[in-house]
Structures are given as C-alpha cells and as structure tokens.
C-alpha atoms as a PDB file:
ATOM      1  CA  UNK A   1      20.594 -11.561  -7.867  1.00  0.00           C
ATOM      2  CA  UNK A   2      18.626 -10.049 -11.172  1.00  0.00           C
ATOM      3  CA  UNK A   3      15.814  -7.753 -10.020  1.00  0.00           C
ATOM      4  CA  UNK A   4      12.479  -9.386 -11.381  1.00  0.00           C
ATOM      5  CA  UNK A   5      10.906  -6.414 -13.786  1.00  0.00           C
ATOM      6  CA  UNK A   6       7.722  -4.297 -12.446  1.00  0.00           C
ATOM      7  CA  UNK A   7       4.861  -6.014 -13.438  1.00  0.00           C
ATOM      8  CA  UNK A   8       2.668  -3.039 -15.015  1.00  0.00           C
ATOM      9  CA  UNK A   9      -0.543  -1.799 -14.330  1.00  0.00           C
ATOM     10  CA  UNK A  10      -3.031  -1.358 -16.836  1.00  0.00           C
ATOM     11  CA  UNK A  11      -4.913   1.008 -15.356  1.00  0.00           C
ATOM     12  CA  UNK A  12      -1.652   3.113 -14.586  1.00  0.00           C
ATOM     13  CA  UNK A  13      -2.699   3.040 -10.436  1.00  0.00           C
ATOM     14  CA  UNK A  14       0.144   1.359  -8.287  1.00  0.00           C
ATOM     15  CA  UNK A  15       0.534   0.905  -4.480  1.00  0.00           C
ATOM     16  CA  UNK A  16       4.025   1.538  -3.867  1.00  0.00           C
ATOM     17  CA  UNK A  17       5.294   0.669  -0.266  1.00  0.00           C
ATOM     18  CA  UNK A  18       9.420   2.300   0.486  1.00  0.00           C
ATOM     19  CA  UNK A  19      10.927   1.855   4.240  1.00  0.00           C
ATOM     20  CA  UNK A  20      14.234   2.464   5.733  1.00  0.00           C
ATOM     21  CA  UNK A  21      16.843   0.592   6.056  1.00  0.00           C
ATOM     22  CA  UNK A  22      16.846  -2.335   8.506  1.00  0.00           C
ATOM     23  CA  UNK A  23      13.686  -0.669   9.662  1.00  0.00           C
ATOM     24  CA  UNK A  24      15.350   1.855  10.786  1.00  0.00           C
ATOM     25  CA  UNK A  25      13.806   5.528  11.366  1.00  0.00           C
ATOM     26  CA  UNK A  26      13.605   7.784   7.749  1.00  0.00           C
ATOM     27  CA  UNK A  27      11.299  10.566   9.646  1.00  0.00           C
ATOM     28  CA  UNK A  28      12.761  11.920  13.140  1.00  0.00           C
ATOM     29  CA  UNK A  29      11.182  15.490  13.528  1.00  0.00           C
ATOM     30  CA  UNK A  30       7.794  17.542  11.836  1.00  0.00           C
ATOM     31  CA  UNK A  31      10.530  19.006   9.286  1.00  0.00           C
ATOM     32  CA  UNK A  32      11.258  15.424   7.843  1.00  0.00           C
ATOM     33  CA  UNK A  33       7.627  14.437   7.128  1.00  0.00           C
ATOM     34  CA  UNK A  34       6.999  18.297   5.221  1.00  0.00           C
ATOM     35  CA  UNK A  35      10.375  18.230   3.436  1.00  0.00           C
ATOM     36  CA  UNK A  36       8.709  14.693   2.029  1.00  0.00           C
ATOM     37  CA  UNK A  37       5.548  16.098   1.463  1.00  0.00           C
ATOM     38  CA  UNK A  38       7.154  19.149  -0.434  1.00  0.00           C
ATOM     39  CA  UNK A  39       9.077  16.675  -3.056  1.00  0.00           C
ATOM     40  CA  UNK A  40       6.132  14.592  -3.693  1.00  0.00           C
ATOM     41  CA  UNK A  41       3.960  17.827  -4.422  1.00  0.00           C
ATOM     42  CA  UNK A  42       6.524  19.072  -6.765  1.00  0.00           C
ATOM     43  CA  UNK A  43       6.827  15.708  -8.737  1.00  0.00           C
ATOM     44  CA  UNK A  44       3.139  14.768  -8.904  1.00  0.00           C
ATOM     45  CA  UNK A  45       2.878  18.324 -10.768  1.00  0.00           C
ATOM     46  CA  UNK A  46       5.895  18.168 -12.509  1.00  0.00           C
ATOM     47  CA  UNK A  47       4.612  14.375 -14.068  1.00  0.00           C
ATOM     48  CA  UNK A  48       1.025  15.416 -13.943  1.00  0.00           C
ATOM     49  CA  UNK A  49       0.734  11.922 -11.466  1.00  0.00           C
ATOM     50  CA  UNK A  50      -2.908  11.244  -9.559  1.00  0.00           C
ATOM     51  CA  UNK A  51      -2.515  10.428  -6.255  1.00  0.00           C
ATOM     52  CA  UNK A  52      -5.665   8.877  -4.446  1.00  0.00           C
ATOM     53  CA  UNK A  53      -3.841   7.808  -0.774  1.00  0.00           C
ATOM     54  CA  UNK A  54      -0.616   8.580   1.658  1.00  0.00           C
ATOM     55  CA  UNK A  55       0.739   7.785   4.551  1.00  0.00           C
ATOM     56  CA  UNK A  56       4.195   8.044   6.071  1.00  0.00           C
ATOM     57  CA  UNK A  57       5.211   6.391   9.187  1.00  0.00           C
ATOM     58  CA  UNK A  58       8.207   7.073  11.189  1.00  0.00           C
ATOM     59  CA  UNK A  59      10.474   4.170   9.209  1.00  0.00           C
ATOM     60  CA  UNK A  60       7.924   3.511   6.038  1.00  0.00           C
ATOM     61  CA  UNK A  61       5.593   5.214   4.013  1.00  0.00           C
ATOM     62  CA  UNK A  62       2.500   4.198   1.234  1.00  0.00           C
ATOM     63  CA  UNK A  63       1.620   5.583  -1.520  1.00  0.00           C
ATOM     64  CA  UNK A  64      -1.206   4.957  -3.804  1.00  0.00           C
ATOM     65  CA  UNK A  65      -0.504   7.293  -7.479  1.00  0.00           C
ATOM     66  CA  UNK A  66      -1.370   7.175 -11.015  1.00  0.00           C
ATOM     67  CA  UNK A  67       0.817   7.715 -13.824  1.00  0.00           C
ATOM     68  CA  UNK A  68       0.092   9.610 -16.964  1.00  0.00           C
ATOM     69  CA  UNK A  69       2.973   7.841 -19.006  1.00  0.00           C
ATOM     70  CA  UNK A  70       4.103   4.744 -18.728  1.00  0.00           C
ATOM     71  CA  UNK A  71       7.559   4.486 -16.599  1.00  0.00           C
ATOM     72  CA  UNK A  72       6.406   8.068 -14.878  1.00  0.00           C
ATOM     73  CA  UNK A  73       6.292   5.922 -11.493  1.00  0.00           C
ATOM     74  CA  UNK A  74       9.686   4.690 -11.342  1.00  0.00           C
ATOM     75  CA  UNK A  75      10.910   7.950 -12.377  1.00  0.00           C
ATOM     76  CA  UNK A  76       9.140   9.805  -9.429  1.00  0.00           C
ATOM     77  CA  UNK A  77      10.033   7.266  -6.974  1.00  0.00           C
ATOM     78  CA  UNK A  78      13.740   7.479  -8.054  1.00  0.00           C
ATOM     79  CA  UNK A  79      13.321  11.235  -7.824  1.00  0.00           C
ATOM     80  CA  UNK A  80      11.530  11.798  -4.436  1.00  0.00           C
ATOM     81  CA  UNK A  81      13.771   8.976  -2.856  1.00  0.00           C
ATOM     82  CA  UNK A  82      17.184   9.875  -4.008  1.00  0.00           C
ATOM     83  CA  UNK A  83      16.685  13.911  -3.010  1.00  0.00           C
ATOM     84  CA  UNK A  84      15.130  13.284  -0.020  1.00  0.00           C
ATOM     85  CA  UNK A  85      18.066  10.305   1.183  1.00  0.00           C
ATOM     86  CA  UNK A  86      20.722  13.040   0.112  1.00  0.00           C
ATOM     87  CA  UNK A  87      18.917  15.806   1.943  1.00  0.00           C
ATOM     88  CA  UNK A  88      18.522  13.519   5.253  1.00  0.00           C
ATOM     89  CA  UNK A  89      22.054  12.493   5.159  1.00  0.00           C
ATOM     90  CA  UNK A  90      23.507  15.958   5.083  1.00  0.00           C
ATOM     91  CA  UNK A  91      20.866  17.062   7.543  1.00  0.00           C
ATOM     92  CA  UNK A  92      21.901  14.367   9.997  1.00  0.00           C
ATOM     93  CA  UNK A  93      25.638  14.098   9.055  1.00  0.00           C
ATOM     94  CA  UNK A  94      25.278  10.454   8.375  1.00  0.00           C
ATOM     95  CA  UNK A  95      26.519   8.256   5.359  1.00  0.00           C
ATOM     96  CA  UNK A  96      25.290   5.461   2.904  1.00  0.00           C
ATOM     97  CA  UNK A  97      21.890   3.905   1.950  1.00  0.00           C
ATOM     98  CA  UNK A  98      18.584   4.849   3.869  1.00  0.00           C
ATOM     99  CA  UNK A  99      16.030   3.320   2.012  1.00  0.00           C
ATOM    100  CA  UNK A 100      16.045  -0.413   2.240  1.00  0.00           C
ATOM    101  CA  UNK A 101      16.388  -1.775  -1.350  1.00  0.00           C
ATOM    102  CA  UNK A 102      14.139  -0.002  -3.924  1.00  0.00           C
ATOM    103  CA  UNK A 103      10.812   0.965  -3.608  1.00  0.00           C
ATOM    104  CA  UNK A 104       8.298  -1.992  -3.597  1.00  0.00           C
ATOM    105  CA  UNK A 105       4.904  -1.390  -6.091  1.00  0.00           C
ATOM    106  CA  UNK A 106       2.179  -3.701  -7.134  1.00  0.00           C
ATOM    107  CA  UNK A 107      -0.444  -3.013  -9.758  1.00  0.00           C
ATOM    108  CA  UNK A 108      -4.249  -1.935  -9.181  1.00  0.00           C
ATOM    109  CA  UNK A 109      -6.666  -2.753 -11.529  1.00  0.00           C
ATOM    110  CA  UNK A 110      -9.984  -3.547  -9.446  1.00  0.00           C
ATOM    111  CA  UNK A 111     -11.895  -0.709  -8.192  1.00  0.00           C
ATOM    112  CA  UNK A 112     -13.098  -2.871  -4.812  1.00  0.00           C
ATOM    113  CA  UNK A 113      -9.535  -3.886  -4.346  1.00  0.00           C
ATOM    114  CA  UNK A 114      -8.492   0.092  -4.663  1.00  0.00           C
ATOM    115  CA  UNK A 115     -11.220   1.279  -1.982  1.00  0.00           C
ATOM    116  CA  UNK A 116      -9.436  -1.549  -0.175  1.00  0.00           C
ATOM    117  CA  UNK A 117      -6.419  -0.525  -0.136  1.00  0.00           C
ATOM    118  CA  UNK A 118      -6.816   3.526   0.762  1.00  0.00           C
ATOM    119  CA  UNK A 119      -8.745   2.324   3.936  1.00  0.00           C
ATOM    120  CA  UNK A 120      -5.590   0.054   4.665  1.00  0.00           C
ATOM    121  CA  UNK A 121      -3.229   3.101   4.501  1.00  0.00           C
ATOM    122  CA  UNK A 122      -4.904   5.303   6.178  1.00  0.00           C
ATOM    123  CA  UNK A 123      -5.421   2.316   8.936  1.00  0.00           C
ATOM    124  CA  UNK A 124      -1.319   2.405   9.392  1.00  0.00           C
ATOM    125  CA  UNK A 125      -0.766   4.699  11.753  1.00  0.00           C
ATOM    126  CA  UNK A 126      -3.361   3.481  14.595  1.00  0.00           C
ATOM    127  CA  UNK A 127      -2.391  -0.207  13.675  1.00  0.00           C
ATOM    128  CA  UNK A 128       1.148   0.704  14.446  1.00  0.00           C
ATOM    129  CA  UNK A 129       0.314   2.174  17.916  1.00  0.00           C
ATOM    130  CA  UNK A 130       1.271   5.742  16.704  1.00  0.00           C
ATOM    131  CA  UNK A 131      -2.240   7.307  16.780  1.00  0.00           C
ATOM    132  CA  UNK A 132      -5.960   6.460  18.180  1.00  0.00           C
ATOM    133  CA  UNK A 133      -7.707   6.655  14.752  1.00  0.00           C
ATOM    134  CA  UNK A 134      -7.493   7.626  11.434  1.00  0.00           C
ATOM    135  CA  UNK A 135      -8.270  11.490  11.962  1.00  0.00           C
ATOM    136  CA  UNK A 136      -5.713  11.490  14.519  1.00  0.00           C
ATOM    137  CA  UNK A 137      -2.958  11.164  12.210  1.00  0.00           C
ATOM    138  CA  UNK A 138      -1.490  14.430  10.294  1.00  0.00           C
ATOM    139  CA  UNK A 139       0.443  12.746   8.019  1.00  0.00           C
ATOM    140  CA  UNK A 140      -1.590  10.948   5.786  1.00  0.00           C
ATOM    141  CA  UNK A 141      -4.762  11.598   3.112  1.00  0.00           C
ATOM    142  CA  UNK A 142      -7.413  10.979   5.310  1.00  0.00           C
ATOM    143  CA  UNK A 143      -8.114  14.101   6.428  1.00  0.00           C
ATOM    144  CA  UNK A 144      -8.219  15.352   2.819  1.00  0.00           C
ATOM    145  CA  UNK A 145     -10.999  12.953   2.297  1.00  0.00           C
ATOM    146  CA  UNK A 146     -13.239  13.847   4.944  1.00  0.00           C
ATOM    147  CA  UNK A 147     -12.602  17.990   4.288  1.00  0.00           C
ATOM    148  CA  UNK A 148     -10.717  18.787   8.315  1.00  0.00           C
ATOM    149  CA  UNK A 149      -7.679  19.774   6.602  1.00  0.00           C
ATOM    150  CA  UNK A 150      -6.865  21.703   3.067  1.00  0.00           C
ATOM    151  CA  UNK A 151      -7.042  19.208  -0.140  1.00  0.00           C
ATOM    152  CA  UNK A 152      -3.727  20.082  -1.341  1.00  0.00           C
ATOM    153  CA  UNK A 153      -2.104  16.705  -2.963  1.00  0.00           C
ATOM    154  CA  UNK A 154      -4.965  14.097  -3.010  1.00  0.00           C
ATOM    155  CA  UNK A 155      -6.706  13.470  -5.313  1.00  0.00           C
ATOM    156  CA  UNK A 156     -10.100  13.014  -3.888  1.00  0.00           C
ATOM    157  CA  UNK A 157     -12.726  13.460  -6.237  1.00  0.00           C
ATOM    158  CA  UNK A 158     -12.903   9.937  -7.838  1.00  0.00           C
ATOM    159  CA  UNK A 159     -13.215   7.861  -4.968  1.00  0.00           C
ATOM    160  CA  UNK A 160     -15.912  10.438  -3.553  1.00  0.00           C
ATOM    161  CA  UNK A 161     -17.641  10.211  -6.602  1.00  0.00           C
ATOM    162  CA  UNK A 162     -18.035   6.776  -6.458  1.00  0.00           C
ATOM    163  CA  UNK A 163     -19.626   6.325  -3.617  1.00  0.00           C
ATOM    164  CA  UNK A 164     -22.172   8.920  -4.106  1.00  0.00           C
ATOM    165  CA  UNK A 165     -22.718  12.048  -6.126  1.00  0.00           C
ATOM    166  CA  UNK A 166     -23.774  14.139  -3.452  1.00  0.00           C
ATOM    167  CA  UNK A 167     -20.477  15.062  -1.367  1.00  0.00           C
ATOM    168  CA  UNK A 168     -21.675  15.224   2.274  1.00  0.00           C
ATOM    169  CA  UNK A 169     -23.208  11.507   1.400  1.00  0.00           C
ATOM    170  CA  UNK A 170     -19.886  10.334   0.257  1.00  0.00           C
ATOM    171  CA  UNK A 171     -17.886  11.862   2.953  1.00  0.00           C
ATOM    172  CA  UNK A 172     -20.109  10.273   5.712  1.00  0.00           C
ATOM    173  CA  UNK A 173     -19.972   6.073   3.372  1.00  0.00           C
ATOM    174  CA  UNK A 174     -15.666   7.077   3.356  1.00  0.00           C
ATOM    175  CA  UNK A 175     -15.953   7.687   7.062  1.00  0.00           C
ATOM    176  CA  UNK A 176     -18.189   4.754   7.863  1.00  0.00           C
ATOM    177  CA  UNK A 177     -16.157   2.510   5.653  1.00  0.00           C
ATOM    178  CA  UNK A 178     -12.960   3.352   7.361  1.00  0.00           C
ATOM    179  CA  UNK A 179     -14.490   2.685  10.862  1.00  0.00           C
ATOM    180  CA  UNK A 180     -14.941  -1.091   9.633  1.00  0.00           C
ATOM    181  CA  UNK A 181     -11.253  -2.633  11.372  1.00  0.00           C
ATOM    182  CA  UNK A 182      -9.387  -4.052   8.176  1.00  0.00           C
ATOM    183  CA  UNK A 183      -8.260  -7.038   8.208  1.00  0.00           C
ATOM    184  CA  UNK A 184      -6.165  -6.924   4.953  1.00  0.00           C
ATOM    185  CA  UNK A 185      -2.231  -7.373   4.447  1.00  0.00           C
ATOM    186  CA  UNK A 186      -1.269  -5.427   1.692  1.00  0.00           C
ATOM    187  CA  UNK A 187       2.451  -4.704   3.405  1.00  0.00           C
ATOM    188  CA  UNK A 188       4.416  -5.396  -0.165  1.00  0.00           C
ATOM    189  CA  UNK A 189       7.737  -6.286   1.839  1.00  0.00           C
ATOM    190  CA  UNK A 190       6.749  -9.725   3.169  1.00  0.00           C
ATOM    191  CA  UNK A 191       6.896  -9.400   7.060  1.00  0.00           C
ATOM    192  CA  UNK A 192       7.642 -13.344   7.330  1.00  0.00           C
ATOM    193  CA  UNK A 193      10.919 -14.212   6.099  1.00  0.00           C
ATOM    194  CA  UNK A 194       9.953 -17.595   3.741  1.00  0.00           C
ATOM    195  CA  UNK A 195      10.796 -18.967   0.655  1.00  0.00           C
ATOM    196  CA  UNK A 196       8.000 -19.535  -2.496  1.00  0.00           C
ATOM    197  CA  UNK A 197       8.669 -23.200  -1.367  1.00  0.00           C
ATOM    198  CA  UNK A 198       7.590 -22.882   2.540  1.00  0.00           C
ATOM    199  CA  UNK A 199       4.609 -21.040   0.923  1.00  0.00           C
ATOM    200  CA  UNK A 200       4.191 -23.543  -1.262  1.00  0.00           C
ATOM    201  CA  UNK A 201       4.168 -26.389   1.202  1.00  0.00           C
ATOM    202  CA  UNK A 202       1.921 -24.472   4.048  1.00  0.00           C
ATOM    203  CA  UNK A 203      -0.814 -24.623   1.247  1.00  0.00           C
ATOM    204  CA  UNK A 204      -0.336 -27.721   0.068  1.00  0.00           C
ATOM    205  CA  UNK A 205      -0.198 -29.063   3.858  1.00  0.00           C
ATOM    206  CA  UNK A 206      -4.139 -27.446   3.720  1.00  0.00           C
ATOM    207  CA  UNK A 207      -4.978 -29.046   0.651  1.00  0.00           C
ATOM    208  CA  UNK A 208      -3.851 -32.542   2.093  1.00  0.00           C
ATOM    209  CA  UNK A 209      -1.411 -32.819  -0.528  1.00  0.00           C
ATOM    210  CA  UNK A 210      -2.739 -30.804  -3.636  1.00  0.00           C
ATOM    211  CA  UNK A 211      -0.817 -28.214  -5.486  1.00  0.00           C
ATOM    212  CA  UNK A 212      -1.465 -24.680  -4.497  1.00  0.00           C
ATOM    213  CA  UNK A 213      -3.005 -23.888  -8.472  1.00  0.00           C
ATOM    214  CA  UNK A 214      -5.677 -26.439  -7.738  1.00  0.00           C
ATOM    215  CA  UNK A 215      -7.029 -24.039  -4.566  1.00  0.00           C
ATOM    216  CA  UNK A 216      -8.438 -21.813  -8.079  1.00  0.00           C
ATOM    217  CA  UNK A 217     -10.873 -24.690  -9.671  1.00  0.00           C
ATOM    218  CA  UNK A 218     -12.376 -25.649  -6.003  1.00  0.00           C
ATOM    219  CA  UNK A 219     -15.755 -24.408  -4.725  1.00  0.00           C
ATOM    220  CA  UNK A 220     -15.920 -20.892  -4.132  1.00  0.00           C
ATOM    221  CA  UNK A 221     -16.733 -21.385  -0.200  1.00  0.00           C
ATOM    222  CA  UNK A 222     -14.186 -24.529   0.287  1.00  0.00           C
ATOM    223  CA  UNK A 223     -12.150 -22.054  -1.405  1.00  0.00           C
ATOM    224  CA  UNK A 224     -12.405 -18.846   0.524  1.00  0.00           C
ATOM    225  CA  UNK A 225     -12.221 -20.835   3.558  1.00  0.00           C
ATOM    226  CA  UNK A 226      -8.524 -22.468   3.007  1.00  0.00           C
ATOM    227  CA  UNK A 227      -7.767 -18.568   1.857  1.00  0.00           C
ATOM    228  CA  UNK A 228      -9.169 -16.956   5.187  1.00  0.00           C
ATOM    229  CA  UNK A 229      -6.721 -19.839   6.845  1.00  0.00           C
ATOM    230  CA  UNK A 230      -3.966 -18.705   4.868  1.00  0.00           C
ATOM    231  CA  UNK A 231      -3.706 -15.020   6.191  1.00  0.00           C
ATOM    232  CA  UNK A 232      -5.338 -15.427   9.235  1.00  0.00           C
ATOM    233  CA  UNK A 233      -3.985 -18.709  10.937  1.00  0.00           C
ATOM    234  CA  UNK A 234      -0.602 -19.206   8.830  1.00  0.00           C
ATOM    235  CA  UNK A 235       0.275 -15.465   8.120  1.00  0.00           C
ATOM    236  CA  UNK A 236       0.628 -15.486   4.880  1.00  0.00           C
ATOM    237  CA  UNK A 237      -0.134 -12.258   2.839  1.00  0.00           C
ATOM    238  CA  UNK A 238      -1.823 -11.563   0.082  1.00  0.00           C
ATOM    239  CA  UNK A 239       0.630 -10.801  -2.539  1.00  0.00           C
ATOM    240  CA  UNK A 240       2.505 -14.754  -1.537  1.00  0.00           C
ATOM    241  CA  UNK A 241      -0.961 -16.274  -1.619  1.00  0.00           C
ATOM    242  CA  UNK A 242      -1.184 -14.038  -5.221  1.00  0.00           C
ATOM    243  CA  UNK A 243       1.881 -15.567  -6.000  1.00  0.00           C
ATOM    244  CA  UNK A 244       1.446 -19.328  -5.201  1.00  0.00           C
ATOM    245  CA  UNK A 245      -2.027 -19.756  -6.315  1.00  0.00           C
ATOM    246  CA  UNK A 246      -2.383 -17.679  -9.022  1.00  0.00           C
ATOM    247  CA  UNK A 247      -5.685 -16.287  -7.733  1.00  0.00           C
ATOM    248  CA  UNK A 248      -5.839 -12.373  -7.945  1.00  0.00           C
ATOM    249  CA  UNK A 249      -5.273  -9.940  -5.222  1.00  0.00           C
ATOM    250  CA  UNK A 250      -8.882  -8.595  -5.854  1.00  0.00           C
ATOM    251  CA  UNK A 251     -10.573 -11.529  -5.144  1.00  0.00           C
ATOM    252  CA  UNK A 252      -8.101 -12.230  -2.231  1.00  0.00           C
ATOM    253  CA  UNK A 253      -8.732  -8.847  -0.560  1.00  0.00           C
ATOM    254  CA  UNK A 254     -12.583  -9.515  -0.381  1.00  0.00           C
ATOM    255  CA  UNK A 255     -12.334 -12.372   1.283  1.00  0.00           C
ATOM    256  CA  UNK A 256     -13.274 -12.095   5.177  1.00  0.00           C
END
C-alpha cells in the first residue's frame, strides 16, 4: 500500500507519536531511556529543532518539535530512530524491525490546541499506570517546565511566556493546568482497529442518517454534543473524527 504524504505544518510544530513493534517494549533499563535522550539532544542541535514537550514510555514515546527547514522533521526522526534501533539490537543481540511502521506526526497550528497537547504528554505516564502524577515521572518535559530538574532540551520559554510574563506566575497556571484530568485522545496510531467507513457509519448512525460533513454547518451546541458522543461514548479519536468530518483538531480538542 502507497504511504499517504505528511501533511505539513505551517507553523513548522508537529506532534510526532513512534512505538515498538507489536507494542512491544523499546525501553528495558535507565540506560535505554538516556541513550534516547542523548540522540535527540544531539539532533535538535545539530538541525537547530525547538522542542516544547517529551515523553517516552516503556513501548512508545511523544514528541512535540519544531523545525527550522522544511523536511528537518523527517530527517531527525529517521536519524534518532534508525541509530537508536541499531544500537538496541546489538545491545540486546536481537534482529529485525523495532519500531512499528514509521513514525506517526500530525501538524499544529493552534496555540490552544498546542497547550493541549503538552498537558496530554506529560499526562502519559500516570494514565498508563506507570507513575502517580506528572512530577513523578523522570522521563518526560514536565519537570523542565516547572524548574525541579535542569532545562537541558525543552524548550520552555514560549509556552511560559504565554501564560504570563512573570515566571513564578506562569509556572504555578502550567502546574494548575496540568492538574485539570485531560480528557483528550491525541494517540496518532488509532487504538480501535476500524475502517474510514465504520467511522463513517457510527456518525452517520448519530446524525439519523446524515453525512458526517453535514455535523460542520449544524448549531454549535447540537454540534459539540454529537462530538463529545463521538470520543466519549463511541471511542472515536480525534484525528478519525478530523478525518470524517472535516472539522479541525483545534476545535475538536476544546470540546468537553
């Protein structure tokens, strides 16, 4: 099957998603995670990349970068990914693939959607059952952000900024804003196994018959309320309600 082409990002900010194969384990020990760490340093200087949020898992890991030039993305993800699957493989005397497929990205152009999104990283690792709380987990940005640990690859400042100019103040809204339980799907491998069409027809079952492009010209609350449905009672994430509708991940994301 063709690969469908990377839909780009204007803004040069993606959320890029990679996991093992068949789910398996890519991180056993604390030398996996900085051996990771140390090839993602070295490429964000090398291609002068931003990176505003991290966190790997024991089988997947998110990133949230900017590029400076366009294609510097795929080149850093072929990079870090290649080195560090040949690097595991000798390390554990094992053969073939580790990383299931290629590396999964989507585009980030809304600012609301981007604060989003770092709070739904740095949510991974107590979602997953792996740690208590954000500040629990070591390896991930969030501790950058609130100053426990050294700022050494995030790139904090912006999203600081943002939310106030004064840097205790802004520390205190990140921390606040994280303690808020997120609701949001933004896993970019769909976790349920369906076709466009079984999307498809799950909406238009909601819309009592309608196609799913028609759920964009309703009522803004008649609307939000079949979207809610969609993730919350029928599973459906927001990049395959993106997909059927038509209806922007930004505005999807705010919806509670």
């Amino acid at each position: 099957m063709t690969r469908q082409p990377r839909i780009k990002s204007q803004t040069g900010i993606y959320h890029i998603m990679f996991r093992g194969i068949n789910r398996q384990n890519i991180f056993e020990e604390e030398r996996d995670y900085q051996k990771f760490m140390e090839l993602l340093i070295n490429t964000k200087q090398e291609l002068e990349l931003k990176i505003f949020a991290y966190c790997i898992l024991p089988n997947h890991g998110h990133l949230l970068m900017q590029e400076k030039e366009l294609g510097n993305i795929s080149t850093a993800m072929h990079k870090i990914l290649t080195t560090f699957a040949g690097w595991y493989n000798r390390k554990y005397l094992r053969v073939g693939t580790l990383f299931g497929n290629r590396f999964n990205s989507e585009p980030v152009e809304d600012d609301k959607y981007l604060f989003a999104l770092v709070r739904y990283i740095h949510q991974n690792p107590w979602k997953a059952g792996i740690a208590n709380n954000s500040h629990e987990y070591k390896w991930s940005s969030y501790n950058e952000y609130t100053g426990k640990t050294e700022n050494i690859i995030t790139d904090t400042e912006y999203l600081l900024h943002f939310l106030s100019v004064n840097k205790k103040d802004s520390i205190n809204i990140f921390v606040k804003f994280h303690q808020e339980t997120s609701k949001d799907n933004f896993d970019l491998i769909d976790t349920q196994k369906i076709t466009d069409d079984q999307v498809r027809r799950k909406i238009i079952q909601l819309l009592n018959g309608k196609e799913p492009h028609t759920l964009s010209t309703m009522p803004q609350e008649e609307r939000n309320i079949i979207i809610k449905a969609l993730r919350e009672n029928e599973g459906l994430s927001i990049r395959q309600i993106e997909r059927a509708t038509g209806i922007s991940r930004g505005i999807i994301s705010r919806i509670k």
